[in-house]
Structure formats: structure tokens, C-alpha cells
C-alpha atoms as a PDB file:
ATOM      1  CA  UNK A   1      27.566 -14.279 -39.475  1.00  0.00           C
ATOM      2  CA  UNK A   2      26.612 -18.434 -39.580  1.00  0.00           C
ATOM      3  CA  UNK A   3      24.688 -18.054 -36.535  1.00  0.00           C
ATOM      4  CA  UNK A   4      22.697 -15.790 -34.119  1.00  0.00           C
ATOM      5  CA  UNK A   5      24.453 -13.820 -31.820  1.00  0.00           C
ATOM      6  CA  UNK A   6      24.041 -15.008 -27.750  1.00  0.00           C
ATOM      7  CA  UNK A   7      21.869 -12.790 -25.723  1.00  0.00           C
ATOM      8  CA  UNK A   8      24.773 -11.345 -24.039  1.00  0.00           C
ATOM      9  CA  UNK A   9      25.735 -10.049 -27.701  1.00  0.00           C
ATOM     10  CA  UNK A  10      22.495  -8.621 -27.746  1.00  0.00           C
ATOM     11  CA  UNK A  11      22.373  -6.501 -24.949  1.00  0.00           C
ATOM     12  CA  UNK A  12      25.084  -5.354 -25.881  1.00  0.00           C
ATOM     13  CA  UNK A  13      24.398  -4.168 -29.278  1.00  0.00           C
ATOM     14  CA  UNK A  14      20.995  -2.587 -27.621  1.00  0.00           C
ATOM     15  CA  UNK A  15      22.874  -0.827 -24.989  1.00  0.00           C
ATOM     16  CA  UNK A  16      25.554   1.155 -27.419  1.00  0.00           C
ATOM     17  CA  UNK A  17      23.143   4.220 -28.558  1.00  0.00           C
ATOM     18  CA  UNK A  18      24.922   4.537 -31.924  1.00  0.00           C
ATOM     19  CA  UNK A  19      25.251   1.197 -33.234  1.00  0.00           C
ATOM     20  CA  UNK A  20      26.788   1.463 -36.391  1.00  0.00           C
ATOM     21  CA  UNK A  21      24.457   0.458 -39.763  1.00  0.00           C
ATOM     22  CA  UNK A  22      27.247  -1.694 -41.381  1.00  0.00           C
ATOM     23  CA  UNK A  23      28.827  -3.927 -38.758  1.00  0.00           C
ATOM     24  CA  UNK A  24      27.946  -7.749 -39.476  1.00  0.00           C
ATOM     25  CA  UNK A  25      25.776  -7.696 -36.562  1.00  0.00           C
ATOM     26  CA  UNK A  26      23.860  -4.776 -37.405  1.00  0.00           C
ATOM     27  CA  UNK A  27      23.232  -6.606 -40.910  1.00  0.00           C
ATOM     28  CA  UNK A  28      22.480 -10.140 -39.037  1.00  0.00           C
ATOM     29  CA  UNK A  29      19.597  -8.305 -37.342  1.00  0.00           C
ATOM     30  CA  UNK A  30      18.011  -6.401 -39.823  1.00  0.00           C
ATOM     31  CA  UNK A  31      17.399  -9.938 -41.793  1.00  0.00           C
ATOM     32  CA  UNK A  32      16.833 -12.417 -38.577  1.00  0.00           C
ATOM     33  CA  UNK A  33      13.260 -11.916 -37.811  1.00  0.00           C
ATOM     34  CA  UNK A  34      14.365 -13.660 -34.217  1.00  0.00           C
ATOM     35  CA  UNK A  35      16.751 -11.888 -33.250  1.00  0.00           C
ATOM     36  CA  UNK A  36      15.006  -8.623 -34.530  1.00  0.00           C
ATOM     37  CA  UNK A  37      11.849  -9.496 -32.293  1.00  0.00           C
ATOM     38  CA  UNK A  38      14.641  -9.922 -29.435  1.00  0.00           C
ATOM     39  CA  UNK A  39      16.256  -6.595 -30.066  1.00  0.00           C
ATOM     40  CA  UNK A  40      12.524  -5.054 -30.128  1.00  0.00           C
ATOM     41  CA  UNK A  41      12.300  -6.516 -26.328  1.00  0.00           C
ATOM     42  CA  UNK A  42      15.565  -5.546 -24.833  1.00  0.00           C
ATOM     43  CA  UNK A  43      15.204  -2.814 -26.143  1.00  0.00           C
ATOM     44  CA  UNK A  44      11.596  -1.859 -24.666  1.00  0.00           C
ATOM     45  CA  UNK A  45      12.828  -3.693 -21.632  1.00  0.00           C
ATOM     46  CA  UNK A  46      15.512  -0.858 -21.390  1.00  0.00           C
ATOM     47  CA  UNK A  47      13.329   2.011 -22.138  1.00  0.00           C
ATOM     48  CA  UNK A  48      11.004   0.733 -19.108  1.00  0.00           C
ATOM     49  CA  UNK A  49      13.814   0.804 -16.826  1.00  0.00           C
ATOM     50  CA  UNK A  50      14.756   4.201 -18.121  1.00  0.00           C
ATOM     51  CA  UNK A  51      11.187   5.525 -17.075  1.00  0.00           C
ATOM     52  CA  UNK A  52      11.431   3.874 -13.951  1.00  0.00           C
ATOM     53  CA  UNK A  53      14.887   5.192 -12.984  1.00  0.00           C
ATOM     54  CA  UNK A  54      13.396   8.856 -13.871  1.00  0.00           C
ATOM     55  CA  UNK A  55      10.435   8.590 -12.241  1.00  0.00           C
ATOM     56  CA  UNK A  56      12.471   7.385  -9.143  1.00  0.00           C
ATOM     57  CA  UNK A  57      14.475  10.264  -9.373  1.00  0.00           C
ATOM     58  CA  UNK A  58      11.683  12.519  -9.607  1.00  0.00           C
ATOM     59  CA  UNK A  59      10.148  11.315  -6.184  1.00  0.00           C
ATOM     60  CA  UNK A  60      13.480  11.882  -4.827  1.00  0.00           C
ATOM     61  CA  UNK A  61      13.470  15.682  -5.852  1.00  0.00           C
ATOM     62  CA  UNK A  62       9.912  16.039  -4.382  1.00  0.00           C
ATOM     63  CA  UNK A  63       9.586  18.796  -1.796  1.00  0.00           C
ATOM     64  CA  UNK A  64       8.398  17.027   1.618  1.00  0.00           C
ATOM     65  CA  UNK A  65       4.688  16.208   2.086  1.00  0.00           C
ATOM     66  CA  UNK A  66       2.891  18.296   4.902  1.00  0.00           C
ATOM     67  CA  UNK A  67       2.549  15.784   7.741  1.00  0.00           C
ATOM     68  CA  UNK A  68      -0.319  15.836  10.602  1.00  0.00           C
ATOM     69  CA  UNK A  69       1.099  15.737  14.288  1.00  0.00           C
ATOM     70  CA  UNK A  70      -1.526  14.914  16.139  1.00  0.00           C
ATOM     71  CA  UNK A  71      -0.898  14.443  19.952  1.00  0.00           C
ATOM     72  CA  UNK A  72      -3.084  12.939  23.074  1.00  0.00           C
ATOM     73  CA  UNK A  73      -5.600  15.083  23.877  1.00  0.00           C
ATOM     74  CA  UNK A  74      -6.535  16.383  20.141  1.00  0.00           C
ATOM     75  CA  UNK A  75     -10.390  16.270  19.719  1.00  0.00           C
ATOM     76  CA  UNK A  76     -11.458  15.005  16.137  1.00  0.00           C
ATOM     77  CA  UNK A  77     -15.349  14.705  15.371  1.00  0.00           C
ATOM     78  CA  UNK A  78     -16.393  14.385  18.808  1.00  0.00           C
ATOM     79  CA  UNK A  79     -13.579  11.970  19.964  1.00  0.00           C
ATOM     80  CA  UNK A  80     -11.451  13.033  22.734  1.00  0.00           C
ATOM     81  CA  UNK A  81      -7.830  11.021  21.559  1.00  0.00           C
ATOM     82  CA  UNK A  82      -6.730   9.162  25.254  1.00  0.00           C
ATOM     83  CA  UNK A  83      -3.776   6.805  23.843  1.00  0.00           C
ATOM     84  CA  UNK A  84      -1.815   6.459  21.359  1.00  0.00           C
ATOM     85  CA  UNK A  85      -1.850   2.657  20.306  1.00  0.00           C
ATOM     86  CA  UNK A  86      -0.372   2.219  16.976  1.00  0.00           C
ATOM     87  CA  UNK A  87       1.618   3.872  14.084  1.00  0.00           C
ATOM     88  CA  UNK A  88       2.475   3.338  10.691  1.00  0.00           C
ATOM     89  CA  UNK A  89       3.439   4.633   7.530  1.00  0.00           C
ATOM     90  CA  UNK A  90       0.062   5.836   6.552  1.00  0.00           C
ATOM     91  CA  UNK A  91      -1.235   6.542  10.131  1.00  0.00           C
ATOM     92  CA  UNK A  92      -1.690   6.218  13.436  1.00  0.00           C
ATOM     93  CA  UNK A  93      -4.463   4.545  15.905  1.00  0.00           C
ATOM     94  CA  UNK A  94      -5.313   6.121  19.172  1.00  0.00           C
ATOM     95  CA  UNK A  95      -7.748   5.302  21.644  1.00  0.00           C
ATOM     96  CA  UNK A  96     -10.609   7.977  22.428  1.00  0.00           C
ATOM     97  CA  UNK A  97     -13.575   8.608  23.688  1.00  0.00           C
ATOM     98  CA  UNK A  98     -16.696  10.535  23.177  1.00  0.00           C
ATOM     99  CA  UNK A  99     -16.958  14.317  24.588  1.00  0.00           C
ATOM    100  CA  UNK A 100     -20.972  14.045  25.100  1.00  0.00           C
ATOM    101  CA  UNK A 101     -20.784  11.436  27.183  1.00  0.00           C
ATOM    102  CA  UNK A 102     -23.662   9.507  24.940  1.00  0.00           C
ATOM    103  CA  UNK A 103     -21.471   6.358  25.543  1.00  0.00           C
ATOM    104  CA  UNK A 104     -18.495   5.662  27.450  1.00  0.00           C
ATOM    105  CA  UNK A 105     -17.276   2.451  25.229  1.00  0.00           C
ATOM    106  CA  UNK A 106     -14.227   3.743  24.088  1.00  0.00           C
ATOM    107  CA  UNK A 107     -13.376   3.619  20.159  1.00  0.00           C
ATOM    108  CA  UNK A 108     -10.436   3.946  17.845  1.00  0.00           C
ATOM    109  CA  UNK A 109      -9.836   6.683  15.745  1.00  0.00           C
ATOM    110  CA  UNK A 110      -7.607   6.121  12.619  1.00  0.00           C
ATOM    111  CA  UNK A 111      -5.739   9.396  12.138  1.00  0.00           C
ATOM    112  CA  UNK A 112      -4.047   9.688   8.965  1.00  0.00           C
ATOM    113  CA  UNK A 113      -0.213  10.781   8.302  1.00  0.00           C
ATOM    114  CA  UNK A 114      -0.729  13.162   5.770  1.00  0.00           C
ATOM    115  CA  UNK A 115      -2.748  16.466   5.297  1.00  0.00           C
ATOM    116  CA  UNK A 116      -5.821  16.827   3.307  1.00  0.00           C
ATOM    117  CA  UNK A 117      -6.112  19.941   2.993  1.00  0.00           C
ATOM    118  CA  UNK A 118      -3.212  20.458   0.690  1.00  0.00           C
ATOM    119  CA  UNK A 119      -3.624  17.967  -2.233  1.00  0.00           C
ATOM    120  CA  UNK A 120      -7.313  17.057  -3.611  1.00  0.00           C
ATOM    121  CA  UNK A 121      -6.327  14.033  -4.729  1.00  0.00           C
ATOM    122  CA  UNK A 122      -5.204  12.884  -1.407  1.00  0.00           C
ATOM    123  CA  UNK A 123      -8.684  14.181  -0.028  1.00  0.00           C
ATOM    124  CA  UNK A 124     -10.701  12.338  -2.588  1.00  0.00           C
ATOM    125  CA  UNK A 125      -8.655   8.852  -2.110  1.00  0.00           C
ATOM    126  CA  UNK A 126      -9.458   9.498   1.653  1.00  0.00           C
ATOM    127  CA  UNK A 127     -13.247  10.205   0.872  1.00  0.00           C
ATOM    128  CA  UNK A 128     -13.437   7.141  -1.091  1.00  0.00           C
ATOM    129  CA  UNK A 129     -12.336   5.215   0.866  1.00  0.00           C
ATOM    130  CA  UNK A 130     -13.963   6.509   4.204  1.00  0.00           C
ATOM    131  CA  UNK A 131     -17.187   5.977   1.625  1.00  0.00           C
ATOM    132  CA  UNK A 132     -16.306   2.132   1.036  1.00  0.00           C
ATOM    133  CA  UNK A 133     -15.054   1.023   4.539  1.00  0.00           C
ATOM    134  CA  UNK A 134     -18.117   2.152   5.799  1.00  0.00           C
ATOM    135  CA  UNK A 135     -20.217   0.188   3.631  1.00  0.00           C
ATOM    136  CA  UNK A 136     -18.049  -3.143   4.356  1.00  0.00           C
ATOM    137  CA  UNK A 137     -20.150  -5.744   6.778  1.00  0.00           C
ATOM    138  CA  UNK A 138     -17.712  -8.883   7.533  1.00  0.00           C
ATOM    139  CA  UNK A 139     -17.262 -10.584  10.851  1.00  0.00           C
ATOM    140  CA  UNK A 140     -13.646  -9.942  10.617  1.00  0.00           C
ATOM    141  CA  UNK A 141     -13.263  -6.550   9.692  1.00  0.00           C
ATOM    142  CA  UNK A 142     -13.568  -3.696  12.190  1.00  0.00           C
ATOM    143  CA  UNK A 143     -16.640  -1.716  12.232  1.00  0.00           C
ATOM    144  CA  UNK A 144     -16.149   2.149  10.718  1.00  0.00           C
ATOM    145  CA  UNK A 145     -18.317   4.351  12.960  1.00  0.00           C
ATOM    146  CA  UNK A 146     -17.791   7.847  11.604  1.00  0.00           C
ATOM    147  CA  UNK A 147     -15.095   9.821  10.036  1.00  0.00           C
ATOM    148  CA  UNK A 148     -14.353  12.683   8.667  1.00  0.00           C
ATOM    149  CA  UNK A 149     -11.511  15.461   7.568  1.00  0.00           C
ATOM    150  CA  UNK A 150     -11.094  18.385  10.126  1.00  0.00           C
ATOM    151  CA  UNK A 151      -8.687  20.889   9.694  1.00  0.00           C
ATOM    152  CA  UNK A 152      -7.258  19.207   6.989  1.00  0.00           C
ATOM    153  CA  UNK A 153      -6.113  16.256   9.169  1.00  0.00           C
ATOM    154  CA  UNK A 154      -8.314  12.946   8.290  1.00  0.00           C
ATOM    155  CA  UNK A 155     -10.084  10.183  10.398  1.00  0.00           C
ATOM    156  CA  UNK A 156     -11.968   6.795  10.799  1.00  0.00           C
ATOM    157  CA  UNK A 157     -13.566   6.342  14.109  1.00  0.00           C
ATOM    158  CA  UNK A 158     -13.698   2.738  14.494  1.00  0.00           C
ATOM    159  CA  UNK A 159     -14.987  -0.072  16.631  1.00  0.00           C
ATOM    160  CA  UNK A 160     -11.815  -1.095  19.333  1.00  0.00           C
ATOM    161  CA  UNK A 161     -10.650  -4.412  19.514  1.00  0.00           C
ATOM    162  CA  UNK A 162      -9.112  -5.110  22.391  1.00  0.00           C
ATOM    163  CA  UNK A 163      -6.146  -7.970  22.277  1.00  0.00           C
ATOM    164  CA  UNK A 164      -2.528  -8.375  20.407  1.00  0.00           C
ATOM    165  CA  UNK A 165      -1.177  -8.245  17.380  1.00  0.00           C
ATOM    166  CA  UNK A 166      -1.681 -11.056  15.100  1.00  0.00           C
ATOM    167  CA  UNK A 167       2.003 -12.166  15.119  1.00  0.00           C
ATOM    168  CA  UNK A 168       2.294 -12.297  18.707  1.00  0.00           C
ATOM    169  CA  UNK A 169      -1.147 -13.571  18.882  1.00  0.00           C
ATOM    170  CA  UNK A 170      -0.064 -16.631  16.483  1.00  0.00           C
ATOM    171  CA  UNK A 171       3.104 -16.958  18.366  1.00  0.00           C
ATOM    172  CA  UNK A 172       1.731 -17.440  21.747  1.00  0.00           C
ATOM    173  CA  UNK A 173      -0.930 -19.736  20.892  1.00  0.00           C
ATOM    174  CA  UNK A 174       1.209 -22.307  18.372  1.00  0.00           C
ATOM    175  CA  UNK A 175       2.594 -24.290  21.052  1.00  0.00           C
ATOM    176  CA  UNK A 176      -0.790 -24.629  22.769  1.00  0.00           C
ATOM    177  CA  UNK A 177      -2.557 -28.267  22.699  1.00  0.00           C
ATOM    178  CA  UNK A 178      -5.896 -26.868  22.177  1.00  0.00           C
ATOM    179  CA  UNK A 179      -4.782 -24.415  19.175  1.00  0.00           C
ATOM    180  CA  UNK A 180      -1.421 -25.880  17.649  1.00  0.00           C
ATOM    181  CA  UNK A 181      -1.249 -25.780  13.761  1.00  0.00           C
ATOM    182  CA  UNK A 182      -4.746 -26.207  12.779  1.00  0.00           C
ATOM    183  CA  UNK A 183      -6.144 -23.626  14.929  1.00  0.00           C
ATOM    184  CA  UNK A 184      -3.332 -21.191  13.047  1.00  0.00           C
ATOM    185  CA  UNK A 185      -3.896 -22.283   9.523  1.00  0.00           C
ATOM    186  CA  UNK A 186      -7.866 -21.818  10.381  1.00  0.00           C
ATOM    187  CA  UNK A 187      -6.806 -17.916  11.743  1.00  0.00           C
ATOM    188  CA  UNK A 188      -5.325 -17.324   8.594  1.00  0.00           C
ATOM    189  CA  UNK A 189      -8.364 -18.701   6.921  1.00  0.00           C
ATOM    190  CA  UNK A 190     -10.549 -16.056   8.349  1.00  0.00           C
ATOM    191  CA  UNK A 191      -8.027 -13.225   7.977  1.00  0.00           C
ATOM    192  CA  UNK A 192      -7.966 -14.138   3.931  1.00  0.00           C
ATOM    193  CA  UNK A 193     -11.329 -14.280   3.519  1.00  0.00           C
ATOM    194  CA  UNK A 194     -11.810 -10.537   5.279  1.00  0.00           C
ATOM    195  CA  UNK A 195      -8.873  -9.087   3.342  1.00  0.00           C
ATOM    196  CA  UNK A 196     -10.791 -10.777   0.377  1.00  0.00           C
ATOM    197  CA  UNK A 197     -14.150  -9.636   0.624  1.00  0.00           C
ATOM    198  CA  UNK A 198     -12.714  -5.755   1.183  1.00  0.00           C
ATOM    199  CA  UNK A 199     -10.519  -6.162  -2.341  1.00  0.00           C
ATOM    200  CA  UNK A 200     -13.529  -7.342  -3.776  1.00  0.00           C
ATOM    201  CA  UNK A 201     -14.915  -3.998  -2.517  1.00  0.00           C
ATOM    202  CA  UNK A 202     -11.578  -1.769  -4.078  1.00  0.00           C
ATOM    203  CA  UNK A 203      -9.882  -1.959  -0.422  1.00  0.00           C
ATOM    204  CA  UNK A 204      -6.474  -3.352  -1.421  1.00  0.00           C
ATOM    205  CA  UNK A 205      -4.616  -3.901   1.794  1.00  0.00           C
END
């Protein structure tokens, strides 16, 4: 063989399972440190994608996490749930307030999605981070009150903000004199620098 083979040559060579020893190509490798080195990487580069297709499979097969339905009216750690305000894949944010009528400022409470009561893993991650977010002090990050794990379903109680959503908050206030691009650019200013001080904590949102 005069020269090296093209990458497309390669792949190909990588991708038959039993190459055979004798073929000009075969020998072309085994004495072209280059193209051996670029063999070594497709081929890892396959095995990689192998594992990832398996493991993707796998979480296909898995039997169906237990999942917390928790409706108005639920009482978590003292918190009578009033509204439901937001869901998401992880959970959902109701409004509530307190049942010994010690303060009437209503709060949020985070509940999550899935149970804790069935995986410890799950619990611990929970703990954790329950532990952490109520350590964090930033003027941009919500305030964690309590929380807790009760019959296996858990929760942050949280300061509520009251307003919109920060894309319909942006988009309402862009074409405004008084706010216009500046005002945005110094929104998402603030927002990076609270979603940076909690990764700097081990929140990664």
C-alpha cells in the first residue's frame, strides 16, 4: 500500500469484527504507527457508543419509577397546599399556607415527582440537597424555609415570589424605554451570578 488509507477506509476496517490478519490493509496498520493510533481511537470511539447504546437500552427496560400525586389540599410539614402554581419534570410548586396560624404570609412548597421512600439514593440526593439550599444566602435565590420527606413524598418550603416567569417577564419589558436591552442584559447578569454562586455550592441547575 504507497499510502495511508482515508478515514472512511478506516472505519471501515474498525467496524468489520473479523478483519482478516493478511489483507494489505491489515499489514499497512500493524507497521503505520499513524494510522495504528487512529485505529486505537475509532475503535474506542466505537466501544463508547456501544456502552452508550446499552446503557440506553437498559433505561428503556426499567420498570416505572413510583411517582407522588400530590393534590390541593395535601398537608406537608405544617403547610396546608392552596394552589398549584408550577410543574416540571422533577416537581411541582404549590402555594400553601401554615395550619397554626403563626403567620399568614403564604409560602411555596417544592414537592418533588418522585418517591423517597423507595430508593435511598434518591432520599440521600434529596437530603443533600435540602442540606445545601438551605445554607445558600444570595439576593437572587429564593429563601429555603423548611423541608422535609413525609410519607415518602419530599419537600422545600420556600419563600414565594410573587410575579412572572422570566421569559415573559423579559418579553414584556424589552420594548419598554426605561428597560430596553440594557436593562435585559443586566437581568441576565444577576440571574448568572445566582445560578453561579449555587454551582459553586454543588447546586447544578
Amino acid at each position: 500500500m504507497s499510502s495511508c488509507p482515508t478515514l472512511l477506509e478506516l472505519e471501515h476496517f474498525v467496524s468489520v469484527a473479523q478483519q482478516p490478519a493478511d489483507t494489505e490493509l491489515a499489514a499497512h496498520v500493524r507497521s503505520c504507527v499513524p494510522c495504528q493510533r487512529r485505529v486505537d481511537e475509532l475503535a474506542a470511539g466505537n466501544l463508547l457508543l456501544q456502552k452508550v447504546g446499552q446503557a440506553l437500552e437498559l433505561a428503556d427496560h426499567q420498570p416505572p419509577q413510583p411517582s407522588v400525586n400530590v393534590q390541593t389540599g395535601t398537608c406537608l410539614g405544617g403547610y396546608q397546599l392552596t394552589q398549584l402554581l408550577h410543574t416540571g419534570g422533577q416537581a411541582a410548586v404549590f402555594k400553601a399556607h401554615r395550619l397554626d396560624g403563626t403567620s399568614e404570609t403564604p409560602v411555596a412548597v417544592k414537592i418533588w415527582n418522585r418517591r423517597l421512600d423507595e430508593s435511598v439514593e434518591h432520599r440521600l440526593r434529596f437530603e443533600r440537597e435540602l442540606e445545601t439550599t438551605q445554607q445558600l444566602e444570595h439576593p437572587h435565590i429564593v429563601n429555603a424555609i423548611a423541608g422535609g420527606i413525609e410519607d415518602g413524598v419530599g419537600f422545600f418550603v420556600m419563600d414565594l415570589i410573587q410575579g412572572s416567569p422570566i421569559d415573559d417577564f423579559a418579553d414584556a419589558r424589552r420594548v419598554r424605554p426605561d428597560v430596553g436591552p440594557r436593562g435585559l442584559c443586566q437581568l441576565m447578569i444577576d440571574v448568572s451570578d445566582a445560578v453561579a454562586y449555587a454551582h459553586g455550592r454543588g447546586i447544578i441547575h
